[in-house]
PDB file of N, CA and C in Angstrom:
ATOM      1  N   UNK A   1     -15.047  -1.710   4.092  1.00  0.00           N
ATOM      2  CA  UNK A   1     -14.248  -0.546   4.388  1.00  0.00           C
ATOM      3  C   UNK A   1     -12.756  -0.832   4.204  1.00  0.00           C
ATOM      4  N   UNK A   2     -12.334  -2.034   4.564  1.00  0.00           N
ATOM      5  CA  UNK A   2     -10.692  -2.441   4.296  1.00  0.00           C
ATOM      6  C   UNK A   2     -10.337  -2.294   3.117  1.00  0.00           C
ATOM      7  N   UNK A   3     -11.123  -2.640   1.998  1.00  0.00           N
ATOM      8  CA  UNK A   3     -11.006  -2.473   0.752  1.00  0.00           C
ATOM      9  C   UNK A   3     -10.560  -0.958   0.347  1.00  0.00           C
ATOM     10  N   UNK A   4     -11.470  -0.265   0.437  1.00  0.00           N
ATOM     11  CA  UNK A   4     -11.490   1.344   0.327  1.00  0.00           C
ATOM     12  C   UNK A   4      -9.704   1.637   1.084  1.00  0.00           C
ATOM     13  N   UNK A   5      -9.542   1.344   2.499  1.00  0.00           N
ATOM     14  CA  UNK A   5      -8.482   1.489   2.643  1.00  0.00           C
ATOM     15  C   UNK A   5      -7.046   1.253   1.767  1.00  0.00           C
ATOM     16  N   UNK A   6      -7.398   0.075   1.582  1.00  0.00           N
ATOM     17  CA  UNK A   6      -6.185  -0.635   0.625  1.00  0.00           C
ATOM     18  C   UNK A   6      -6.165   0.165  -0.680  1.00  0.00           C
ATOM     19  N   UNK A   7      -7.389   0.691  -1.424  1.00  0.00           N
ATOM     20  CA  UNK A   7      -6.998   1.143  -2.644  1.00  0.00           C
ATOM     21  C   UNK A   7      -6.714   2.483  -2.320  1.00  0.00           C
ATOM     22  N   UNK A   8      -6.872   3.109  -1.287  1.00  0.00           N
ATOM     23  CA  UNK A   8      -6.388   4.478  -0.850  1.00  0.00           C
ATOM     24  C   UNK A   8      -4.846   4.902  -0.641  1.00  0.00           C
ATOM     25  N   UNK A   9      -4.540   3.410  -0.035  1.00  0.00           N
ATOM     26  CA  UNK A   9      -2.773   3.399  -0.101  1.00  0.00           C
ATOM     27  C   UNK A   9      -2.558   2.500  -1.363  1.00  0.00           C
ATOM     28  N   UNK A  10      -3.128   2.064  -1.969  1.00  0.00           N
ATOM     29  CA  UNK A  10      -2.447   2.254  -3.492  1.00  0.00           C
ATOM     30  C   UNK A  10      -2.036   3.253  -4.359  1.00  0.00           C
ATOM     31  N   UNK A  11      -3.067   4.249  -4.472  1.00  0.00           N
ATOM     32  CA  UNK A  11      -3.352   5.326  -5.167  1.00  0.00           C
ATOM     33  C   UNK A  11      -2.260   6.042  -4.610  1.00  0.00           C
ATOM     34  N   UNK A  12      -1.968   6.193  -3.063  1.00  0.00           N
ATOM     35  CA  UNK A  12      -0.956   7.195  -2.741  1.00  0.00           C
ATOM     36  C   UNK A  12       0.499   7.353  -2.829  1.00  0.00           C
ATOM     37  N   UNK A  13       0.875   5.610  -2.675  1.00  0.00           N
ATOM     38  CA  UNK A  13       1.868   4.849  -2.693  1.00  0.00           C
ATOM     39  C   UNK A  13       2.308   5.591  -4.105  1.00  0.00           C
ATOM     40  N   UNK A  14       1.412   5.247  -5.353  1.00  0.00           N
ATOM     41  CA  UNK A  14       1.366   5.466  -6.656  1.00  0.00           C
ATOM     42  C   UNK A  14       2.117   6.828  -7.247  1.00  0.00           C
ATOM     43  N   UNK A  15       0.762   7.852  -5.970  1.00  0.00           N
ATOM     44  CA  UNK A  15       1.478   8.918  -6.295  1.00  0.00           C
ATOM     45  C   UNK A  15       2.659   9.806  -6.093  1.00  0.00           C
ATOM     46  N   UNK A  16       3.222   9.081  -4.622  1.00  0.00           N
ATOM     47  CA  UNK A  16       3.992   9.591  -4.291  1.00  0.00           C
ATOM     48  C   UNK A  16       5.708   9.041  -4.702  1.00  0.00           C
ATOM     49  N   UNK A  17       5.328   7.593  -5.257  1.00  0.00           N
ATOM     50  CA  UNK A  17       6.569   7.057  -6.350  1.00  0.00           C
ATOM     51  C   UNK A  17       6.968   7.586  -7.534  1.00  0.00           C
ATOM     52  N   UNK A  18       5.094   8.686  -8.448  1.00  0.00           N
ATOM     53  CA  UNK A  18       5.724   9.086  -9.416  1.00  0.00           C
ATOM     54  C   UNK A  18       6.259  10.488  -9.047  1.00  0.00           C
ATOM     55  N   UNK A  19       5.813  11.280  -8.281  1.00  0.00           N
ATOM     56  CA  UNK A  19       6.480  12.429  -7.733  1.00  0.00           C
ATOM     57  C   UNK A  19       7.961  12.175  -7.700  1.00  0.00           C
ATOM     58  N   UNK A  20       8.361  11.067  -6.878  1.00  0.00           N
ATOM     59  CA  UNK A  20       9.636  10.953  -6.532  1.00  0.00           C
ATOM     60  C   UNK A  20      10.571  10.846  -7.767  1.00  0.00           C
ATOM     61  N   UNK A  21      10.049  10.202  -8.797  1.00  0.00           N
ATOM     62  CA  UNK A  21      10.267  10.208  -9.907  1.00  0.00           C
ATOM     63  C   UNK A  21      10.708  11.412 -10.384  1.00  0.00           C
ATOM     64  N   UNK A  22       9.646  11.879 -10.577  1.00  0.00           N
ATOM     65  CA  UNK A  22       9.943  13.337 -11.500  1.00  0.00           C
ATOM     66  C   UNK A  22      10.525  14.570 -10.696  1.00  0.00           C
ATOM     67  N   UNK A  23      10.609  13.940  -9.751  1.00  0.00           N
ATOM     68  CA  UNK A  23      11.833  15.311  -8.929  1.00  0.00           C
ATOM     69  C   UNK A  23      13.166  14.825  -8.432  1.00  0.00           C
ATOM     70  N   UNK A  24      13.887  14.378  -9.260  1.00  0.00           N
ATOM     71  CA  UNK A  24      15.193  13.546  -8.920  1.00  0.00           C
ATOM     72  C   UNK A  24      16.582  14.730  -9.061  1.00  0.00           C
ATOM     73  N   UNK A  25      16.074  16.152  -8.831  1.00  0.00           N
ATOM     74  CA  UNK A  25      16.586  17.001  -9.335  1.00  0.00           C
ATOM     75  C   UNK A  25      17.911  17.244  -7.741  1.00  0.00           C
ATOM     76  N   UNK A  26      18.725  17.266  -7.486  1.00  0.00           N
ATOM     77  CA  UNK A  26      19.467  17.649  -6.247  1.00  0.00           C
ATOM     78  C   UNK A  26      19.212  18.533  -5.219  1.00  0.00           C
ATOM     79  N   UNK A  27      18.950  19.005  -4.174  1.00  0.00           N
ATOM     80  CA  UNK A  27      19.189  20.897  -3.665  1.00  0.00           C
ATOM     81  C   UNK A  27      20.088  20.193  -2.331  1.00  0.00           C
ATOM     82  N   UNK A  28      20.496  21.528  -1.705  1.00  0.00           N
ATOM     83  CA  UNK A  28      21.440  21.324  -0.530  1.00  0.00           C
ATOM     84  C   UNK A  28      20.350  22.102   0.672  1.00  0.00           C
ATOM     85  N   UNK A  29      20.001  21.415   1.731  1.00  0.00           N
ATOM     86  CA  UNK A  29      19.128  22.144   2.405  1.00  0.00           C
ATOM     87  C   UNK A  29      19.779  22.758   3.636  1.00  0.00           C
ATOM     88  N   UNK A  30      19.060  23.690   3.924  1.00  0.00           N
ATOM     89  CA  UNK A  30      20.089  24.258   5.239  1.00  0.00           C
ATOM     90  C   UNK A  30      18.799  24.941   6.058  1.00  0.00           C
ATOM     91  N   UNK A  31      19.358  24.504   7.763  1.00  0.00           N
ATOM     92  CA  UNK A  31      18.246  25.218   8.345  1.00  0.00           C
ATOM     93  C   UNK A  31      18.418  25.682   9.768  1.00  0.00           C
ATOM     94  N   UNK A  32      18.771  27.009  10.384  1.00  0.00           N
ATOM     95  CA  UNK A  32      19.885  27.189  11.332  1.00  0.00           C
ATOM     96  C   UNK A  32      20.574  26.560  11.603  1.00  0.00           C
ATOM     97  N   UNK A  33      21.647  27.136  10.425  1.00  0.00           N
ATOM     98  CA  UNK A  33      23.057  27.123  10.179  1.00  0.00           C
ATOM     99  C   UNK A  33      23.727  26.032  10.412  1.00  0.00           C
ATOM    100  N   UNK A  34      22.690  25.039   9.791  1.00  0.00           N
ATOM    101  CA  UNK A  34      23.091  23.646   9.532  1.00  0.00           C
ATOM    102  C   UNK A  34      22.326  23.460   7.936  1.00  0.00           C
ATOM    103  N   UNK A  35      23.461  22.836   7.354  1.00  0.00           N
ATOM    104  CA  UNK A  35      23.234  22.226   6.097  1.00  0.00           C
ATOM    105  C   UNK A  35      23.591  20.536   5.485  1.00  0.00           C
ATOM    106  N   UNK A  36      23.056  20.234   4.814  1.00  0.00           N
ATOM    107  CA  UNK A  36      22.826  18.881   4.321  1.00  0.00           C
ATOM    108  C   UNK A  36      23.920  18.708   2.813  1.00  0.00           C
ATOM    109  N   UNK A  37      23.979  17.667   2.887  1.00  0.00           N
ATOM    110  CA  UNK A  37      24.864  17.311   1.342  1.00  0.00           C
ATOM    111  C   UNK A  37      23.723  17.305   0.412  1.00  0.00           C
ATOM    112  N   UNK A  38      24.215  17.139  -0.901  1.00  0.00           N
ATOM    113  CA  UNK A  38      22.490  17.492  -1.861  1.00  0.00           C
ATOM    114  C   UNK A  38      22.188  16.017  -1.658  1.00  0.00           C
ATOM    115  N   UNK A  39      21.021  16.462  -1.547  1.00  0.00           N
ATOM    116  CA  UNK A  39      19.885  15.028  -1.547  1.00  0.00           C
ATOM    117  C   UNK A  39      18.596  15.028  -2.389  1.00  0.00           C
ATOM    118  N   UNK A  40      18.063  14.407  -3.197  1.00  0.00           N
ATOM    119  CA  UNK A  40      17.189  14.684  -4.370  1.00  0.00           C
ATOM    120  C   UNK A  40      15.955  15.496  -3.759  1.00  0.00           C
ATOM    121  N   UNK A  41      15.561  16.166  -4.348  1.00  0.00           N
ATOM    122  CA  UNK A  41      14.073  17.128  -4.093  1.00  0.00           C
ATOM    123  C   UNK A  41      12.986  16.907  -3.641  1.00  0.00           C
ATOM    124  N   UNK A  42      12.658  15.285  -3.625  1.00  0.00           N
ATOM    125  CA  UNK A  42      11.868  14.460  -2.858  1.00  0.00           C
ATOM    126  C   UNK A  42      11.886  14.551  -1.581  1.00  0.00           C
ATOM    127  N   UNK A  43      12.980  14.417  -0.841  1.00  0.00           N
ATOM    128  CA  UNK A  43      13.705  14.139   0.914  1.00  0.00           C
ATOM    129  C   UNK A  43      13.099  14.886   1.413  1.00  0.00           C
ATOM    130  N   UNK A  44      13.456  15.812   1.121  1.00  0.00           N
ATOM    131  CA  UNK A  44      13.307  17.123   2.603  1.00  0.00           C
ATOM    132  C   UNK A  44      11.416  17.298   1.664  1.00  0.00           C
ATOM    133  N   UNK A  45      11.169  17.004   0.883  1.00  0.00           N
ATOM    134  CA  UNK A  45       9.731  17.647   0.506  1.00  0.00           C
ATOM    135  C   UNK A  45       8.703  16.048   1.330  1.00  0.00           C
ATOM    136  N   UNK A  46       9.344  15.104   1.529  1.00  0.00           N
ATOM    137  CA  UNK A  46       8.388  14.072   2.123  1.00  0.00           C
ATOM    138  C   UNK A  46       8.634  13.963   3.455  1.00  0.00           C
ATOM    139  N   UNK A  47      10.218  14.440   3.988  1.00  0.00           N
ATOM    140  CA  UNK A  47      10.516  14.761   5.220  1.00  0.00           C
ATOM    141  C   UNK A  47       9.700  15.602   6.134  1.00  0.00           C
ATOM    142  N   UNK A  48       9.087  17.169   5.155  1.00  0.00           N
ATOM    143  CA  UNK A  48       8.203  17.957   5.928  1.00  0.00           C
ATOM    144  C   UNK A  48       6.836  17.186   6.001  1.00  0.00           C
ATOM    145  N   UNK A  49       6.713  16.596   5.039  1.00  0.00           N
ATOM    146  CA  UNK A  49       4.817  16.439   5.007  1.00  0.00           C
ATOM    147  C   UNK A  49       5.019  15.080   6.096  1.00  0.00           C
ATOM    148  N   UNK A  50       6.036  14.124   6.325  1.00  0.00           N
ATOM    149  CA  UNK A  50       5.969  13.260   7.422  1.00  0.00           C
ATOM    150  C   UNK A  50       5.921  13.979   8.958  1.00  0.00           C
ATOM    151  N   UNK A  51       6.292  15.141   9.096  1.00  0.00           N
ATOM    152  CA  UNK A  51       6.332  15.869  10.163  1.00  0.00           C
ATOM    153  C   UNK A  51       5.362  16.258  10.465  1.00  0.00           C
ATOM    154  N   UNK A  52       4.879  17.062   9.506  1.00  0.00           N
ATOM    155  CA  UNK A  52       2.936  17.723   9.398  1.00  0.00           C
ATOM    156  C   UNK A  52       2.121  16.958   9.538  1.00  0.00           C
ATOM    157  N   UNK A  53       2.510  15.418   9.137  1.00  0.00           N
ATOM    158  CA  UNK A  53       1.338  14.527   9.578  1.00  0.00           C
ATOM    159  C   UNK A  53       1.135  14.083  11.062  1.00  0.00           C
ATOM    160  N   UNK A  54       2.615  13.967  11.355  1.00  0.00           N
ATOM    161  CA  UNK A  54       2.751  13.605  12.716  1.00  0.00           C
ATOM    162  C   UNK A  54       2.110  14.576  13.556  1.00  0.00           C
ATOM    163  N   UNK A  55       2.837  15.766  13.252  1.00  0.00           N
ATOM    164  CA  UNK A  55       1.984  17.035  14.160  1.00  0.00           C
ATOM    165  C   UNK A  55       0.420  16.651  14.369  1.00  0.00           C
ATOM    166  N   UNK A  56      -0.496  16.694  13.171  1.00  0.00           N
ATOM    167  CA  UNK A  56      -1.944  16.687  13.000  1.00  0.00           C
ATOM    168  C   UNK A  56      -2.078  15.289  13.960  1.00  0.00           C
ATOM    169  N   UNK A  57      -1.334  14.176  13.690  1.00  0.00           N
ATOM    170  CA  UNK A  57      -2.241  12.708  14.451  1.00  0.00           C
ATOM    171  C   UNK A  57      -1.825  13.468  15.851  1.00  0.00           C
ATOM    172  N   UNK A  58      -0.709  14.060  16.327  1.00  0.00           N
ATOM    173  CA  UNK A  58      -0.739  14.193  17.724  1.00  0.00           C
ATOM    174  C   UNK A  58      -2.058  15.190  18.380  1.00  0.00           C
ATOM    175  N   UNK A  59      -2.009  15.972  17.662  1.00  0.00           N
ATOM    176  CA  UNK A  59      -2.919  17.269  17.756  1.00  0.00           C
ATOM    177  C   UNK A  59      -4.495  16.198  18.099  1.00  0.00           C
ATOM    178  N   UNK A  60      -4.622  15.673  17.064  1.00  0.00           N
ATOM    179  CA  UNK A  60      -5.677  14.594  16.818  1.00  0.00           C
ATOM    180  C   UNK A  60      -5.892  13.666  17.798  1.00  0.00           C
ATOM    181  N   UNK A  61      -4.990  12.926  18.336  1.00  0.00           N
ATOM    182  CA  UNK A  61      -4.762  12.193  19.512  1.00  0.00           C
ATOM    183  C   UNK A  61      -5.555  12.622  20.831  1.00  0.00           C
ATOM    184  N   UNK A  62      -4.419  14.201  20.984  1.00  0.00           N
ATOM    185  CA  UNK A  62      -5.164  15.199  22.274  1.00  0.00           C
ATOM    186  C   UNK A  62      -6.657  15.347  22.320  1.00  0.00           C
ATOM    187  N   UNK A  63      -7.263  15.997  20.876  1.00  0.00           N
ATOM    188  CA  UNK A  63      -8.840  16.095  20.749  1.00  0.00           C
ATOM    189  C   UNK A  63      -9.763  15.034  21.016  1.00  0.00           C
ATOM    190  N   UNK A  64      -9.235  13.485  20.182  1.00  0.00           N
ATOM    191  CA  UNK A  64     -10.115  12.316  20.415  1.00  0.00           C
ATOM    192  C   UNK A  64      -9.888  12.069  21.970  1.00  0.00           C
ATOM    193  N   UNK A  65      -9.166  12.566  22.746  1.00  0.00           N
ATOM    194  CA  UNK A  65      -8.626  11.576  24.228  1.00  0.00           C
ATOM    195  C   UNK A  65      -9.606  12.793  25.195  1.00  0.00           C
ATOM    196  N   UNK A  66      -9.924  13.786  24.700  1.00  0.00           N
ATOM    197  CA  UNK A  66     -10.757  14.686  25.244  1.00  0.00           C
ATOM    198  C   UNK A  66     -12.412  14.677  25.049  1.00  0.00           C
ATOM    199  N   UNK A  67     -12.910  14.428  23.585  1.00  0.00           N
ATOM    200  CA  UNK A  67     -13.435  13.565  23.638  1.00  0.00           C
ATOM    201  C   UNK A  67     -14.522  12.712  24.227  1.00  0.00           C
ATOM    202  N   UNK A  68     -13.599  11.490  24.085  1.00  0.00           N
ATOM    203  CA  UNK A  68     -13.920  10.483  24.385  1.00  0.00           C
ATOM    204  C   UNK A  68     -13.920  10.608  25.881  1.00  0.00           C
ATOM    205  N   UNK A  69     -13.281  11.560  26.714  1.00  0.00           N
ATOM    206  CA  UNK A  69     -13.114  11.914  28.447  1.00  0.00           C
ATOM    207  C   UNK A  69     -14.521  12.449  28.556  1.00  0.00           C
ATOM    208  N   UNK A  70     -15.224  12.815  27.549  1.00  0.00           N
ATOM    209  CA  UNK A  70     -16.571  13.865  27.861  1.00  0.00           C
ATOM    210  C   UNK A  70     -17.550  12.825  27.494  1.00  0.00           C
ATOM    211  N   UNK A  71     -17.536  11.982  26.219  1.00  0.00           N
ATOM    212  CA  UNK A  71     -18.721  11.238  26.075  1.00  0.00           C
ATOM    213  C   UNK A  71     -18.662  10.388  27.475  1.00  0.00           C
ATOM    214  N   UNK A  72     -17.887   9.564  27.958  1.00  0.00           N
ATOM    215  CA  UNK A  72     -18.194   8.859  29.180  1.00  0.00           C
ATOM    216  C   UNK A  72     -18.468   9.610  30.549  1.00  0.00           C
ATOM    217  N   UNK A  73     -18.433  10.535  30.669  1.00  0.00           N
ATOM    218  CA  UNK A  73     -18.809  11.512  31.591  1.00  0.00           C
ATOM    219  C   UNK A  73     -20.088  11.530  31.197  1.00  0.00           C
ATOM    220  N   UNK A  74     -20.651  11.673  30.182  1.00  0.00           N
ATOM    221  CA  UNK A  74     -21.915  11.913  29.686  1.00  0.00           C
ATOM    222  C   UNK A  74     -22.516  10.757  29.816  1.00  0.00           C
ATOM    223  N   UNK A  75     -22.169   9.564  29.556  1.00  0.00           N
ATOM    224  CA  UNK A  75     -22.874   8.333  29.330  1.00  0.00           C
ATOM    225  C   UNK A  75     -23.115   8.151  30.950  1.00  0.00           C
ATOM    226  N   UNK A  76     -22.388   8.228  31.792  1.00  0.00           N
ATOM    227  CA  UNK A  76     -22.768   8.423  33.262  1.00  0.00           C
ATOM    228  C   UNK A  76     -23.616   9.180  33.749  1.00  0.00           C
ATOM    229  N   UNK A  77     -23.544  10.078  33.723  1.00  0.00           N
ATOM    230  CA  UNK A  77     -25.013  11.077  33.581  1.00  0.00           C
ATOM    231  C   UNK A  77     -25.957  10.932  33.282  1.00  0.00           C
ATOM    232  N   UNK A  78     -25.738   9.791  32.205  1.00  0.00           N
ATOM    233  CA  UNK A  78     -27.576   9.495  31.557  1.00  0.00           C
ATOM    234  C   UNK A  78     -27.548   8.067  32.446  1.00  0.00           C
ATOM    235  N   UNK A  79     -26.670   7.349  32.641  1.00  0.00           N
ATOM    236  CA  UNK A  79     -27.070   6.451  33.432  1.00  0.00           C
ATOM    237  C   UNK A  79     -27.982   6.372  34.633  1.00  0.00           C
ATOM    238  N   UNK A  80     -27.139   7.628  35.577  1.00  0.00           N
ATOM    239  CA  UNK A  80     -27.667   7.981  36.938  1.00  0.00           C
ATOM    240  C   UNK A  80     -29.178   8.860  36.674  1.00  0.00           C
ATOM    241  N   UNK A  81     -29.713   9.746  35.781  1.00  0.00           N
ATOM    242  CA  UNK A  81     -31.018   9.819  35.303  1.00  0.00           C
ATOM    243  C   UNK A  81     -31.634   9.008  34.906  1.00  0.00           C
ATOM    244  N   UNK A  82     -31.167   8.159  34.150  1.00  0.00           N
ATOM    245  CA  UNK A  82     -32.125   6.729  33.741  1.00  0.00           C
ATOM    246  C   UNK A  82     -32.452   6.212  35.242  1.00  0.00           C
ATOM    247  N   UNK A  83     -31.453   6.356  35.804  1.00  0.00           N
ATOM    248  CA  UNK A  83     -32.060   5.375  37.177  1.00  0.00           C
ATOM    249  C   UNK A  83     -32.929   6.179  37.680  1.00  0.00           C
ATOM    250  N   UNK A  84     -32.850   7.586  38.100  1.00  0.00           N
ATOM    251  CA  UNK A  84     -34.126   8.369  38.706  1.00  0.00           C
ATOM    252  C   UNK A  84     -34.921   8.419  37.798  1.00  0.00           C
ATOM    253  N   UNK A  85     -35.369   8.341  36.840  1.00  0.00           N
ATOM    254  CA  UNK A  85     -36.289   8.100  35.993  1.00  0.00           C
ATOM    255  C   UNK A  85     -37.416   6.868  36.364  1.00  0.00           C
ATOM    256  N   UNK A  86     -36.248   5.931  36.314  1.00  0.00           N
ATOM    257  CA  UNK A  86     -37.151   4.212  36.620  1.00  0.00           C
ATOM    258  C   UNK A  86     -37.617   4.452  38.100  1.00  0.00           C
ATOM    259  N   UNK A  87     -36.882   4.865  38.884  1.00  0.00           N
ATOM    260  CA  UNK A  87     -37.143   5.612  40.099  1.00  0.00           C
ATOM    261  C   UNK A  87     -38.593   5.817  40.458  1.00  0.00           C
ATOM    262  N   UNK A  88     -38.293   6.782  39.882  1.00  0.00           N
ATOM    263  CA  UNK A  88     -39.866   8.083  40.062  1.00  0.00           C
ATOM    264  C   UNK A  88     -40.920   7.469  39.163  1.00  0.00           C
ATOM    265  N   UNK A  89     -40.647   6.697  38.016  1.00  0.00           N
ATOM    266  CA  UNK A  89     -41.827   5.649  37.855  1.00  0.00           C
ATOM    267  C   UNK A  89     -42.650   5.010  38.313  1.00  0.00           C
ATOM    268  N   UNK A  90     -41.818   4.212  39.134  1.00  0.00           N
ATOM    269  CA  UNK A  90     -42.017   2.916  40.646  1.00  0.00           C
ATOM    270  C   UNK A  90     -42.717   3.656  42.002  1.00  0.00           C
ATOM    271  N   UNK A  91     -42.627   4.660  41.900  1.00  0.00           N
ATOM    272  CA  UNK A  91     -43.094   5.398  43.153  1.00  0.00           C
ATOM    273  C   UNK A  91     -44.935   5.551  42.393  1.00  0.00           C
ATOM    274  N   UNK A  92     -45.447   5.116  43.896  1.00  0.00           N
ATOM    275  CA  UNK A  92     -46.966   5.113  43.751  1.00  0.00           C
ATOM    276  C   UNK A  92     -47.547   6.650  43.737  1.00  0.00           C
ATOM    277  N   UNK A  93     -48.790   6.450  43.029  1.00  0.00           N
ATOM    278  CA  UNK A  93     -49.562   7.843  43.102  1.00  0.00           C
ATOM    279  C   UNK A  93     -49.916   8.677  44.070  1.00  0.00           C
ATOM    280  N   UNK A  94     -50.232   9.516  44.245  1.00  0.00           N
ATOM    281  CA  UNK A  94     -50.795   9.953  45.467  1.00  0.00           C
ATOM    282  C   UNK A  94     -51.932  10.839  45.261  1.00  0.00           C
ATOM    283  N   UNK A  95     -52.648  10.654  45.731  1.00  0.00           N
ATOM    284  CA  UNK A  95     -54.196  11.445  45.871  1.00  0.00           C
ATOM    285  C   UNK A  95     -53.846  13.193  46.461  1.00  0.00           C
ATOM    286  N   UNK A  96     -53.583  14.105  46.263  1.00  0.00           N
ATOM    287  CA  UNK A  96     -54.080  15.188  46.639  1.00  0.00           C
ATOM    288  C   UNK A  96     -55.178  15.489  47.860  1.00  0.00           C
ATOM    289  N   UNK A  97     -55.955  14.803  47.988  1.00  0.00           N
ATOM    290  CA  UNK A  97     -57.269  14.845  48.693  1.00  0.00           C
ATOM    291  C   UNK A  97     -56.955  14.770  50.433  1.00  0.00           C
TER     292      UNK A  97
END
């Protein structure tokens, strides 16, 4: 699996050097009523998608930490039935009669 990783940030590394490449074009960004000196077309376009990612791992964070709060709640639950289970096994028969 490390492998797969590593060539995954190759490939991206890759792509996102030739992007940078081919957009070396200037703009001036502005965003309530604040503006930037020009900075190549890349910045503010890898600036947002670093933000959006961050957003998603946090978002992501909250869900896995919720989760993972329910599977062990659950794994307790089956614990304490497993035990009444072995329980009510161990308990002798009883005749009706």
């Amino acid at each position: 699996m490390n492998w797969i990783n590593a060539l995954l940030v190759v490939i991206l590394t890759t792509l996102a050097t030739m992007f940078a490449a081919a957009n070396e074009g200037h703009v001036a960004v502005g965003f309530a009523n604040l503006t930037s000196g020009e900075v190549p077309l890349y910045v503010p376009i890898f600036i947002a998608f670093l933000v959006g990612f961050g957003g998603g791992m946090l978002s992501l964070s909250f869900s896995r930490r919720k989760h993972k709060m329910e599977i062990e709640r659950l794994r307790q639950e089956n614990s304490l039935l497993q035990t009444e289970v072995n329980n009510l096994r161990n308990l002798p028969l009883q005749d009706e009669t």
